[in-house]
N, C-alpha and C. Protein backbone atom coordinates (compact mmCIF):
# COMPACT_ATOMS: atom_id res chain seq x y z
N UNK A 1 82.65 37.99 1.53
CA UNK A 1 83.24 38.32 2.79
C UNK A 1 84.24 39.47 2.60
N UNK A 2 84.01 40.53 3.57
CA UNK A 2 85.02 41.41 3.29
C UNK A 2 86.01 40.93 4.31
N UNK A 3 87.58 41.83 3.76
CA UNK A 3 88.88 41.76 4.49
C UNK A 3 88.29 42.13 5.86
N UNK A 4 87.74 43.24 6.23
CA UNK A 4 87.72 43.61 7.93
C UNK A 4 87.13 42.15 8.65
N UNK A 5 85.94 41.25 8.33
CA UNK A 5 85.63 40.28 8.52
C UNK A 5 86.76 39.51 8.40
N UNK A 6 87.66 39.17 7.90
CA UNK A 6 88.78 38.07 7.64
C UNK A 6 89.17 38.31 8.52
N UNK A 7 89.91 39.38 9.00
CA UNK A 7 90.95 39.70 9.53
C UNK A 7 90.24 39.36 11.27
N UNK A 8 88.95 40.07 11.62
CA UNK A 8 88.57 39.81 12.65
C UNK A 8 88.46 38.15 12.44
N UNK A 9 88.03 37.51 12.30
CA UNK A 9 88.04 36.33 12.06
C UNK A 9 89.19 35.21 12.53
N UNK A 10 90.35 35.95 11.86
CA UNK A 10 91.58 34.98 12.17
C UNK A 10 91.82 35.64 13.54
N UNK A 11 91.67 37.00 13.97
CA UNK A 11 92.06 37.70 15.19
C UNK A 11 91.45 36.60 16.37
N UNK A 12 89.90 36.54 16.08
CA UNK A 12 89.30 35.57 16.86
C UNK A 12 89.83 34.51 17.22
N UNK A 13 90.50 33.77 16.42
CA UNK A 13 90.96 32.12 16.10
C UNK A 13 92.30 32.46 17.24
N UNK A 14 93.13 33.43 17.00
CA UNK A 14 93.98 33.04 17.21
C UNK A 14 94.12 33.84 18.97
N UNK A 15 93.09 34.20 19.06
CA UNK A 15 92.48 34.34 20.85
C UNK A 15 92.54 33.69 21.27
N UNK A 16 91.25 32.83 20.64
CA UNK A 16 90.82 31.73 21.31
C UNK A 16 91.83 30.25 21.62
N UNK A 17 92.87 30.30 20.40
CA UNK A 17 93.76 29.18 20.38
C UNK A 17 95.18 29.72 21.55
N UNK A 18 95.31 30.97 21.69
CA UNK A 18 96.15 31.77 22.90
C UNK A 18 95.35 31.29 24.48
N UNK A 19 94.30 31.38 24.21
CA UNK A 19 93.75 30.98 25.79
C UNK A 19 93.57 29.79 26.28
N UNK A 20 92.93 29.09 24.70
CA UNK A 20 92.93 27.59 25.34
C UNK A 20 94.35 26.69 24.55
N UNK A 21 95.43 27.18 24.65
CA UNK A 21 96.59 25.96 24.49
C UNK A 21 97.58 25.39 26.04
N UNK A 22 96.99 26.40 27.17
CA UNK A 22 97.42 26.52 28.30
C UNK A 22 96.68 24.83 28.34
N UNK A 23 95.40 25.22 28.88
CA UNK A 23 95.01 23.46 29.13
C UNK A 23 94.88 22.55 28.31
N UNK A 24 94.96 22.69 26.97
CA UNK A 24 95.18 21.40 25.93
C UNK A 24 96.93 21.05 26.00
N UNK A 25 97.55 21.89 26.41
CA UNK A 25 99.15 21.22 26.99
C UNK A 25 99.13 21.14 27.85
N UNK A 26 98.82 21.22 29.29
CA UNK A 26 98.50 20.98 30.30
C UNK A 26 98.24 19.55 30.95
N UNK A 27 97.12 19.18 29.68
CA UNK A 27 96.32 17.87 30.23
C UNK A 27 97.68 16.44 29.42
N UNK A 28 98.09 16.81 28.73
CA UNK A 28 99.53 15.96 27.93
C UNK A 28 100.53 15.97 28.75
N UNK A 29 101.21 17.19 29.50
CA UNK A 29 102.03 16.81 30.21
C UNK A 29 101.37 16.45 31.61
N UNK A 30 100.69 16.38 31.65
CA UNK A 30 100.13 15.75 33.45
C UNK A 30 100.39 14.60 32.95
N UNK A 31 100.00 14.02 31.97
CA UNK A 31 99.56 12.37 31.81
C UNK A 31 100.90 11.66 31.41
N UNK A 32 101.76 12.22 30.82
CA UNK A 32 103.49 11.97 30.73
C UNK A 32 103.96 12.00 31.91
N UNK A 33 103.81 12.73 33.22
CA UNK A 33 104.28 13.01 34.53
C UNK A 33 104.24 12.01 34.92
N UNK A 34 102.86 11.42 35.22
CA UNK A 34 101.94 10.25 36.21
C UNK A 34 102.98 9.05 35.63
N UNK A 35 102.94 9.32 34.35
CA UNK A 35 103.25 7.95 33.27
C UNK A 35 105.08 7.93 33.85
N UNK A 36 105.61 8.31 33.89
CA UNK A 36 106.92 8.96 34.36
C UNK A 36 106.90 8.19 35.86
N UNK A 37 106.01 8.38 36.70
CA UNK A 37 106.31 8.71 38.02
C UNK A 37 106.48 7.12 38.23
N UNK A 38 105.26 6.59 37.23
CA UNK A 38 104.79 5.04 38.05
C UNK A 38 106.31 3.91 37.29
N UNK A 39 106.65 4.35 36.21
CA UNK A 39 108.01 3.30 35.95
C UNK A 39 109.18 4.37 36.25
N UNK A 40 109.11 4.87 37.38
CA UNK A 40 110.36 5.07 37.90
C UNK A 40 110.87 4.50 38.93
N UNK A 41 111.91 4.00 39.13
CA UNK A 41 111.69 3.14 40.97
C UNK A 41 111.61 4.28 41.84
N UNK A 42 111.53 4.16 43.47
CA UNK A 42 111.61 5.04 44.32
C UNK A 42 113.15 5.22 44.64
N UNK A 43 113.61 3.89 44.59
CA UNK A 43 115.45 4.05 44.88
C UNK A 43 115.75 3.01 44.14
N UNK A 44 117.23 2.82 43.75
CA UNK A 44 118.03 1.10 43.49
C UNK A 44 119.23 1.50 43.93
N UNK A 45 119.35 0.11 44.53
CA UNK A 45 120.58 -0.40 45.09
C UNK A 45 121.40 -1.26 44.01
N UNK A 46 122.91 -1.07 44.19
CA UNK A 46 123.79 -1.87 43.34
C UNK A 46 124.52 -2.74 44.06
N UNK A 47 124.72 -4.02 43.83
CA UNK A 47 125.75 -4.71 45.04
C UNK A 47 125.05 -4.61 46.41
N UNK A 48 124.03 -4.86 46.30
CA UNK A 48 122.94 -5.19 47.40
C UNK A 48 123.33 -6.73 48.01
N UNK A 49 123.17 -6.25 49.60
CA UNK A 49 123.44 -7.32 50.42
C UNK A 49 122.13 -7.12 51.46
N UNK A 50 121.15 -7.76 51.38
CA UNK A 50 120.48 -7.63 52.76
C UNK A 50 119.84 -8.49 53.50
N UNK A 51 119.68 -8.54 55.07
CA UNK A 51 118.95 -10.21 55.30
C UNK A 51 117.62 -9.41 56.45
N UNK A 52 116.39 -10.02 56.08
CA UNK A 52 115.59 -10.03 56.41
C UNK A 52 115.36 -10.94 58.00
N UNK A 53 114.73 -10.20 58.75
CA UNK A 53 114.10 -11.06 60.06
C UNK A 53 112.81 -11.23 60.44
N UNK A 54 112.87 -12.93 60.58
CA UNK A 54 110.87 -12.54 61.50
C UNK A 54 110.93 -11.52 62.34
N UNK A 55 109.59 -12.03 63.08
CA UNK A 55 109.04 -11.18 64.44
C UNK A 55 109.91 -11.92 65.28
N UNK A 56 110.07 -13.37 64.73
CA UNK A 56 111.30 -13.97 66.45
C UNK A 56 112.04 -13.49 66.68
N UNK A 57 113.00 -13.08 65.60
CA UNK A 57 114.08 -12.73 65.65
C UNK A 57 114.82 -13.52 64.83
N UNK A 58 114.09 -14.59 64.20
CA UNK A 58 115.34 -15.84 63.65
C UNK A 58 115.79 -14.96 62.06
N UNK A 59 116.72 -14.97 61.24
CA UNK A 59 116.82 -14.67 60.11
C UNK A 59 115.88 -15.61 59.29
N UNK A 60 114.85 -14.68 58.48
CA UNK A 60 114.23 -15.39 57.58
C UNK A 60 114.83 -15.71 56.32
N UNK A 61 115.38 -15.20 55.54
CA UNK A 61 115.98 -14.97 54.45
C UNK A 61 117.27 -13.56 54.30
N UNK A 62 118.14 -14.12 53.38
CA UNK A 62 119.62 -13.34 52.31
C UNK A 62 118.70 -12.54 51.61
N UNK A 63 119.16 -11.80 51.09
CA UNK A 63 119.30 -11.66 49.21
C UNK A 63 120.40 -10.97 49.14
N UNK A 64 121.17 -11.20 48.27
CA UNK A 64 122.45 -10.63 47.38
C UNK A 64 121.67 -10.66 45.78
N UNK A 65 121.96 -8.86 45.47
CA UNK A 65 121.51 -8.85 44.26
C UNK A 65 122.61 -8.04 43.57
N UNK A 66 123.00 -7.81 42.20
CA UNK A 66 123.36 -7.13 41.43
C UNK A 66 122.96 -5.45 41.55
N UNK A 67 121.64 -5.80 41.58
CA UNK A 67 120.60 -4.55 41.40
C UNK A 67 119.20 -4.86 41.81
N UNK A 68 118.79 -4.00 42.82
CA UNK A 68 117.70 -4.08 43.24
C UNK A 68 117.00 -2.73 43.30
N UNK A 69 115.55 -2.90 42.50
CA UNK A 69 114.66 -1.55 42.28
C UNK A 69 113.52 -1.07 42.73
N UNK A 70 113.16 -0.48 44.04
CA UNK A 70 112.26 -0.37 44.85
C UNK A 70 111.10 0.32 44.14
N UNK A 71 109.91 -0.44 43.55
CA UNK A 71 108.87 0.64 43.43
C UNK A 71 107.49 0.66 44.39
N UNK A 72 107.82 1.06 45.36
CA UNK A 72 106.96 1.24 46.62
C UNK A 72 105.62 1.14 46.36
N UNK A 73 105.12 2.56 45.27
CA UNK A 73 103.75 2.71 45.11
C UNK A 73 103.21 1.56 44.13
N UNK A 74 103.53 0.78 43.81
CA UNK A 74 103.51 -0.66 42.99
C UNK A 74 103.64 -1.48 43.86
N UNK A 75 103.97 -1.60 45.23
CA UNK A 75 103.94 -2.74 46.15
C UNK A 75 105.32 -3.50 45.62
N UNK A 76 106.77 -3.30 44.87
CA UNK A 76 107.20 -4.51 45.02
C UNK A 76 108.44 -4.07 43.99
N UNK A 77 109.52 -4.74 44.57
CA UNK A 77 111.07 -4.86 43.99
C UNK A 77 111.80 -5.54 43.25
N UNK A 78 112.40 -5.25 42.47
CA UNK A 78 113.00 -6.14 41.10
C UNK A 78 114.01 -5.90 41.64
N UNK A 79 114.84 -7.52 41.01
CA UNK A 79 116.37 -7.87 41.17
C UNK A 79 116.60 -8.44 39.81
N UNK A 80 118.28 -7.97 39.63
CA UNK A 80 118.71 -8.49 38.51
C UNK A 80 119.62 -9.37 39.32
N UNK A 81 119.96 -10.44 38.80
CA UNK A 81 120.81 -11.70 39.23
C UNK A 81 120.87 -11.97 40.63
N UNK A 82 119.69 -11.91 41.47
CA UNK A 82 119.68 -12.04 42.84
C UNK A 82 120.05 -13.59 43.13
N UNK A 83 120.58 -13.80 44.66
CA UNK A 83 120.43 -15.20 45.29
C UNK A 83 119.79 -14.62 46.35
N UNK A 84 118.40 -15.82 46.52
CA UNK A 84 117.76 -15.38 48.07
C UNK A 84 118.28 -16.76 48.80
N UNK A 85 119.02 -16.83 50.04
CA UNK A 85 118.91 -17.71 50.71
C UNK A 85 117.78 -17.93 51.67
N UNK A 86 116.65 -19.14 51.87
CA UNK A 86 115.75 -19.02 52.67
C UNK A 86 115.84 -19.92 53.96
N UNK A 87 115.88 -19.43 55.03
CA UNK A 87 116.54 -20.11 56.20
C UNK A 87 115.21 -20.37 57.07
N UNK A 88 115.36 -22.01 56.99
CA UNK A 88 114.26 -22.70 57.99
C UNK A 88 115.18 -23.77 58.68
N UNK A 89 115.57 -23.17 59.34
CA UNK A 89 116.43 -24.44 60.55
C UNK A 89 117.18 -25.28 60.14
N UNK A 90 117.47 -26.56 60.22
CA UNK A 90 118.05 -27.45 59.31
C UNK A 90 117.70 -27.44 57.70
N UNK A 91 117.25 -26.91 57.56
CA UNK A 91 116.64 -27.24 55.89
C UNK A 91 116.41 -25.64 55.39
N UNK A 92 117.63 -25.31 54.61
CA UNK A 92 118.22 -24.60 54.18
C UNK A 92 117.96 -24.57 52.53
N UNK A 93 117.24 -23.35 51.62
CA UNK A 93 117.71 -23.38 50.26
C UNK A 93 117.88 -21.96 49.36
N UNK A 94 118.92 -22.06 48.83
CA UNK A 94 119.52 -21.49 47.95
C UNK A 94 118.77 -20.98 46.49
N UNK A 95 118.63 -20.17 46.30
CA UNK A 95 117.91 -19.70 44.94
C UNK A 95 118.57 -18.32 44.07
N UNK A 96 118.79 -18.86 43.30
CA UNK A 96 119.46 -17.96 41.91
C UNK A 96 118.71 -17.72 40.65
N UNK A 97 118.39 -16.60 40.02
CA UNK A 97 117.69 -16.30 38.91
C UNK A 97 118.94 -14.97 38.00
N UNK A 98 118.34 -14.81 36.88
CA UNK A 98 118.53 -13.70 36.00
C UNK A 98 117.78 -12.76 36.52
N UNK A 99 116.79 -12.67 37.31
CA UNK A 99 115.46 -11.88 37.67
C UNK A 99 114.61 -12.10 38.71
N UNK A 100 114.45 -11.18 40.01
CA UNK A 100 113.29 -11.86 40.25
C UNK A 100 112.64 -10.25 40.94
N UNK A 101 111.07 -10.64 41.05
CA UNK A 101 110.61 -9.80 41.84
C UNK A 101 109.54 -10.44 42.96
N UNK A 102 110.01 -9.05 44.04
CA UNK A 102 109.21 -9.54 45.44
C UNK A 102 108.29 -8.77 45.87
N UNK A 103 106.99 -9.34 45.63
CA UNK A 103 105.41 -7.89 46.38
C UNK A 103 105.99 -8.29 47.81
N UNK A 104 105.07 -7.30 48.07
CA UNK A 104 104.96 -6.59 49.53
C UNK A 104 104.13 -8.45 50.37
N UNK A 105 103.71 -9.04 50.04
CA UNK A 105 103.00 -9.77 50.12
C UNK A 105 104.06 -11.38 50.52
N UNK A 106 105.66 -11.36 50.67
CA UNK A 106 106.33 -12.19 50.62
C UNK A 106 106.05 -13.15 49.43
N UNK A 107 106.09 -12.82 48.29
CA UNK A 107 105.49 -13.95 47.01
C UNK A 107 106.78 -13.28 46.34
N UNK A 108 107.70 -14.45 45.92
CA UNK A 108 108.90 -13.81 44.89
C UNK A 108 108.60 -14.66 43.82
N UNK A 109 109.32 -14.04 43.03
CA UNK A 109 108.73 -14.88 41.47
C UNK A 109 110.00 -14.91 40.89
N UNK A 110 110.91 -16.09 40.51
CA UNK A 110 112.18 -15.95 40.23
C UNK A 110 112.10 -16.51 38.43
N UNK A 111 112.81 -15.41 37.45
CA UNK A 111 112.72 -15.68 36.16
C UNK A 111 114.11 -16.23 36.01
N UNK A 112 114.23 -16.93 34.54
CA UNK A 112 115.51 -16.92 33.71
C UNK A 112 116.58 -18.21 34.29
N UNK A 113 116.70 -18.84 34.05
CA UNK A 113 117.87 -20.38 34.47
C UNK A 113 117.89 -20.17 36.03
N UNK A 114 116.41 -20.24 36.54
CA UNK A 114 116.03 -20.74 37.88
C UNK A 114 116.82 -21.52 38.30
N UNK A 115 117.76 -21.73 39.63
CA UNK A 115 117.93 -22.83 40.09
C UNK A 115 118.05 -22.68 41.79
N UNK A 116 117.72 -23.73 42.48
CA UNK A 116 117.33 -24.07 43.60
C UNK A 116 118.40 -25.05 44.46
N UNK A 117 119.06 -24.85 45.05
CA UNK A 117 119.90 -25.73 45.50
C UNK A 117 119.89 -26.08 47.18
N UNK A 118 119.16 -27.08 47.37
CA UNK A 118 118.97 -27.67 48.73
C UNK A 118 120.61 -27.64 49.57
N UNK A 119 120.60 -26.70 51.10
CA UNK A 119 122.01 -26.48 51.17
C UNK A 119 121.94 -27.74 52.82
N UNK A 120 120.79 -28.35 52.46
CA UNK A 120 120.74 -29.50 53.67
C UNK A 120 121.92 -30.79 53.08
N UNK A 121 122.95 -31.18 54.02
CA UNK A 121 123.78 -32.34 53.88
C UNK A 121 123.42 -33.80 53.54
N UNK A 122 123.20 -34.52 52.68
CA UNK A 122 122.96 -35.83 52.46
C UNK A 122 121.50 -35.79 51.86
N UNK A 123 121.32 -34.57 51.74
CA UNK A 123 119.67 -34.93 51.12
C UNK A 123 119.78 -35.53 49.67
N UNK A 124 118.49 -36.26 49.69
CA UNK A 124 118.24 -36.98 48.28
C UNK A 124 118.35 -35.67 47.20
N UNK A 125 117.49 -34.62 46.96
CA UNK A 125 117.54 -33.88 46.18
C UNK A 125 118.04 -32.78 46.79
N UNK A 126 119.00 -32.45 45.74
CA UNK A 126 120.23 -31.46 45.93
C UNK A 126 119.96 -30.17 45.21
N UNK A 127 119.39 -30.05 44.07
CA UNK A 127 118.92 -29.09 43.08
C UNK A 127 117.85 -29.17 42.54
N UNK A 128 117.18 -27.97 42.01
CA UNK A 128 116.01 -28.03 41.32
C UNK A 128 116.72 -27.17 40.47
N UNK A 129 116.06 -27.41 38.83
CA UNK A 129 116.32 -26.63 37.85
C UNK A 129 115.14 -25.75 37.10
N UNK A 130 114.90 -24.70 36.62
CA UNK A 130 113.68 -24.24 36.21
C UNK A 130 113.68 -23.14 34.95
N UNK A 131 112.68 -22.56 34.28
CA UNK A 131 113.30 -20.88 33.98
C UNK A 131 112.20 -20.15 34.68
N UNK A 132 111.15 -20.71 35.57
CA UNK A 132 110.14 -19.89 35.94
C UNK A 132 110.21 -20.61 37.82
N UNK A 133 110.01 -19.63 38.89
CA UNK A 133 109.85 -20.60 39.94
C UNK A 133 109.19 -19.36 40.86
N UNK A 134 108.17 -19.65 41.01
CA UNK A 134 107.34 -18.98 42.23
C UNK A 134 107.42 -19.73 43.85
N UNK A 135 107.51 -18.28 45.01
CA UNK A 135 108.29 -18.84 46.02
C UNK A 135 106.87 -18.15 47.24
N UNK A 136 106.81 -18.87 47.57
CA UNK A 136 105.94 -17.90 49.43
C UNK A 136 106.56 -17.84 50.26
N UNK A 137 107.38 -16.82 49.90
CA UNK A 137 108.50 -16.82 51.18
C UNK A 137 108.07 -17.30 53.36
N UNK A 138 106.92 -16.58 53.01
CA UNK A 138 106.28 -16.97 54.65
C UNK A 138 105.90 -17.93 54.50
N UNK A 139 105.36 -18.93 53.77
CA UNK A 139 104.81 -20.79 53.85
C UNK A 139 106.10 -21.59 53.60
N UNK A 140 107.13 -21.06 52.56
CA UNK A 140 108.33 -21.57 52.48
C UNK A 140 107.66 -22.91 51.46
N UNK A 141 106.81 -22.29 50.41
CA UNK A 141 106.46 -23.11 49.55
C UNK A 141 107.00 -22.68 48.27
N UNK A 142 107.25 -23.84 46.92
CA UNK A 142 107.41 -23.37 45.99
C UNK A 142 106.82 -23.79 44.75
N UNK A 143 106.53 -23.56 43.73
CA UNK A 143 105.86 -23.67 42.70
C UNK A 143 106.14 -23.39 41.55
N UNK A 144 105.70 -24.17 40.36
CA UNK A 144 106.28 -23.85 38.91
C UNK A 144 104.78 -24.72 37.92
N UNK A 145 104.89 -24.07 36.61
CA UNK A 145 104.03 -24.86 35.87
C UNK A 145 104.75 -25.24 34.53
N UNK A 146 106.16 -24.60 34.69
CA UNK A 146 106.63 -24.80 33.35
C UNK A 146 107.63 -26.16 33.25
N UNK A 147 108.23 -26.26 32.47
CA UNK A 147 109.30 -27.96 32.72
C UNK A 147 110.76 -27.43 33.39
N UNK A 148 110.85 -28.30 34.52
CA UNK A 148 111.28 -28.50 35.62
C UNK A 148 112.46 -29.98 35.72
N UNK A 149 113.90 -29.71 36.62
CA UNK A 149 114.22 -31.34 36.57
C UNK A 149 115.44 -31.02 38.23
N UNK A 150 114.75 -32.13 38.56
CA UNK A 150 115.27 -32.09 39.60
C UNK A 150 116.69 -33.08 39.69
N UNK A 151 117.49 -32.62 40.71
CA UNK A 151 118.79 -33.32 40.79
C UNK A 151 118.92 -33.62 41.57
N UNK A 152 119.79 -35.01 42.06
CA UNK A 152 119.71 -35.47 43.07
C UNK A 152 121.04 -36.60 42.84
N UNK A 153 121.79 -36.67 44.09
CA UNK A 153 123.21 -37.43 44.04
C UNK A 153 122.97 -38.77 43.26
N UNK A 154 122.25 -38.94 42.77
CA UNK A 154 122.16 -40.42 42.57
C UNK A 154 120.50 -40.67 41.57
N UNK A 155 120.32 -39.39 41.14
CA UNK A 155 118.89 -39.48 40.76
C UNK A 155 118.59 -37.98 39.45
N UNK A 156 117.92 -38.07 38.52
CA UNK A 156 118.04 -37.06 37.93
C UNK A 156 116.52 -37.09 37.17
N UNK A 157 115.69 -36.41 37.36
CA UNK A 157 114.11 -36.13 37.60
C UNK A 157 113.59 -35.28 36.45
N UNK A 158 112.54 -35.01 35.70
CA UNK A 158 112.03 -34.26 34.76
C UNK A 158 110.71 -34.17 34.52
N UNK A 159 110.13 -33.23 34.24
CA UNK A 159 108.77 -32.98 34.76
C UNK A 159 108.13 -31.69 33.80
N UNK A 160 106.79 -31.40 33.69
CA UNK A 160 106.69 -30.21 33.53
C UNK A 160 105.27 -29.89 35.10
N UNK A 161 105.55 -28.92 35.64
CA UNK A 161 105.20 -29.09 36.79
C UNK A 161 105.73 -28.83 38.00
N UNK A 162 105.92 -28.35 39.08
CA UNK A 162 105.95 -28.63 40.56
C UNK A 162 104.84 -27.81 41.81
N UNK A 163 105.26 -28.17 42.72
CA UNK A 163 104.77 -28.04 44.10
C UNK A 163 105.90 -28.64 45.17
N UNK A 164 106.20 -27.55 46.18
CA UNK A 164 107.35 -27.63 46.93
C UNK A 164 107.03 -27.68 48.00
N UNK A 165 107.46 -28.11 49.15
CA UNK A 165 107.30 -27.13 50.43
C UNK A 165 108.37 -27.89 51.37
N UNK A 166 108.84 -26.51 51.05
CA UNK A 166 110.51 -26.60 51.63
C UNK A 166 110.67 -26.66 53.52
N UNK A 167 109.38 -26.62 54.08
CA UNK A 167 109.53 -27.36 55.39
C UNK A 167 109.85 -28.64 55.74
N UNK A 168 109.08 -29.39 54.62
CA UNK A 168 109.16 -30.71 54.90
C UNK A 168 109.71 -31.40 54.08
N UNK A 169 110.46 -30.89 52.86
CA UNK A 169 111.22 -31.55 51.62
C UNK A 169 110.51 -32.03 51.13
N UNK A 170 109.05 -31.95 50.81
CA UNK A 170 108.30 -32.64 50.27
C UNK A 170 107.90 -32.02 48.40
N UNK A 171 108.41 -33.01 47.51
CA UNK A 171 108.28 -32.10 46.28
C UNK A 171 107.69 -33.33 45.19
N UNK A 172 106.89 -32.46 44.52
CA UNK A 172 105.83 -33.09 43.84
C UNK A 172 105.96 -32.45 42.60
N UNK A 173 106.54 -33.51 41.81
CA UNK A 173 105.85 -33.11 40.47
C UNK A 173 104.62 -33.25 39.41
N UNK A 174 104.42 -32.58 38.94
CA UNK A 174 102.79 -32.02 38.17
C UNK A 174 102.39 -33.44 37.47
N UNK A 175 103.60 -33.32 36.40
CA UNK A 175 103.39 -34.20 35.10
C UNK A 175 105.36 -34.35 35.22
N UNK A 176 104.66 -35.67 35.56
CA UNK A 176 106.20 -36.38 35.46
C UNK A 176 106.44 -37.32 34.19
N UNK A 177 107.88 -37.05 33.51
CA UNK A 177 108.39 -37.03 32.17
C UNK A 177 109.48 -38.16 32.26
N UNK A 178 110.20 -38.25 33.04
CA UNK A 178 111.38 -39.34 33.30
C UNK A 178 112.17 -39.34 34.39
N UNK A 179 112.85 -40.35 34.55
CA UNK A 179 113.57 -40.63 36.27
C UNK A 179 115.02 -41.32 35.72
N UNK A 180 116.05 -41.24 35.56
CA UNK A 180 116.78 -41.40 35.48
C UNK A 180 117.84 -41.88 36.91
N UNK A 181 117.79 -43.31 37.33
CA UNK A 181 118.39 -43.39 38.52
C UNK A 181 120.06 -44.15 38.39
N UNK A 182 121.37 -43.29 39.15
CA UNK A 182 122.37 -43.66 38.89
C UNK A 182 123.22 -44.72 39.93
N UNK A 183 123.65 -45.39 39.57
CA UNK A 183 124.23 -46.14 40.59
C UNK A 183 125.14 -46.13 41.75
N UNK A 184 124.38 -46.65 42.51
CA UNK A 184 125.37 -45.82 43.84
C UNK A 184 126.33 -46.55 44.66
């Protein structure tokens, strides 16, 4: 091989690597962008206070959060240390997590020393305890599969398991573990 060949040679290479590094960097940062766009929220709120309404007009639900992180094109919002209060007429409950998030779909999913506190007067069960608790905010049902213990003035419950439905106070556990009843 002669030098004039070399030289054209690398001249070539380094054409061809001048014309095409436009779209071989191109196609890397598009895909970092997208990747960027989708774990970014759209907004967050700090010291979030807000209460939701049906179509009646009645207040459906609180939330007071720490921090709340809207990601719209994901359908759905994260809270750090939220309480949702969920308001059905007389029968009132209270919910506190480390975490929770809510789709577009009214389905909240509350993580981390779950707890549930019935804010109805004289009811048998007063608290639910959890670290996992799934909620339908519009059926006003609730649900768990992990171990669960319910509290109650005079009663103290354990389970791994539930099914809720906070219309009718009606709560069912999965796999029931022990009942502990105190004297009244």
């Amino acid at each position: 091989m002669t030098v004039s060949r070399v030289v054209l040679l690398i001249v070539f290479a380094l054409t061809m690597y001048w014309l095409w590094s436009p779209y071989l960097n191109q196609s890397a940062k598009q895909n970092a962008t997208q990747e960027d766009i989708i774990a970014t929220p759209d907004y967050v709120a700090t010291d979030l206070k807000q209460t939701k309404y049906a179509e009646t007009g009645q207040r459906s639900y609180l939330v007071e959060a720490n921090k709340m992180e809207l990601y719209q094109q994901l359908g759905f919002s994260h809270f750090t240390a939220p309480t949702f209060t969920l308001f059905n007429g007389p029968q009132n409950w209270q919910l506190t997590a480390n975490e929770a998030t809510l789709y577009e779909n009214n389905m909240l999913i509350l993580e981390g020393n779950v707890k549930a506190f019935n804010l109805t007067e004289g009811a048998m069960i007063s608290q639910i305890n959890a670290d996992h608790i799934q909620v339908d905010i519009g059926k006003r049902t609730m649900r768990s599969d992990l171990p669960v213990e319910i509290v109650g003035p005079h009663l103290n419950i354990t389970g791994q398991g539930l099914n809720a439905d906070l219309n009718t106070d009606i709560i069912e556990l999965i796999n029931h573990t022990r009942t502990i009843y105190y004297d009244q």
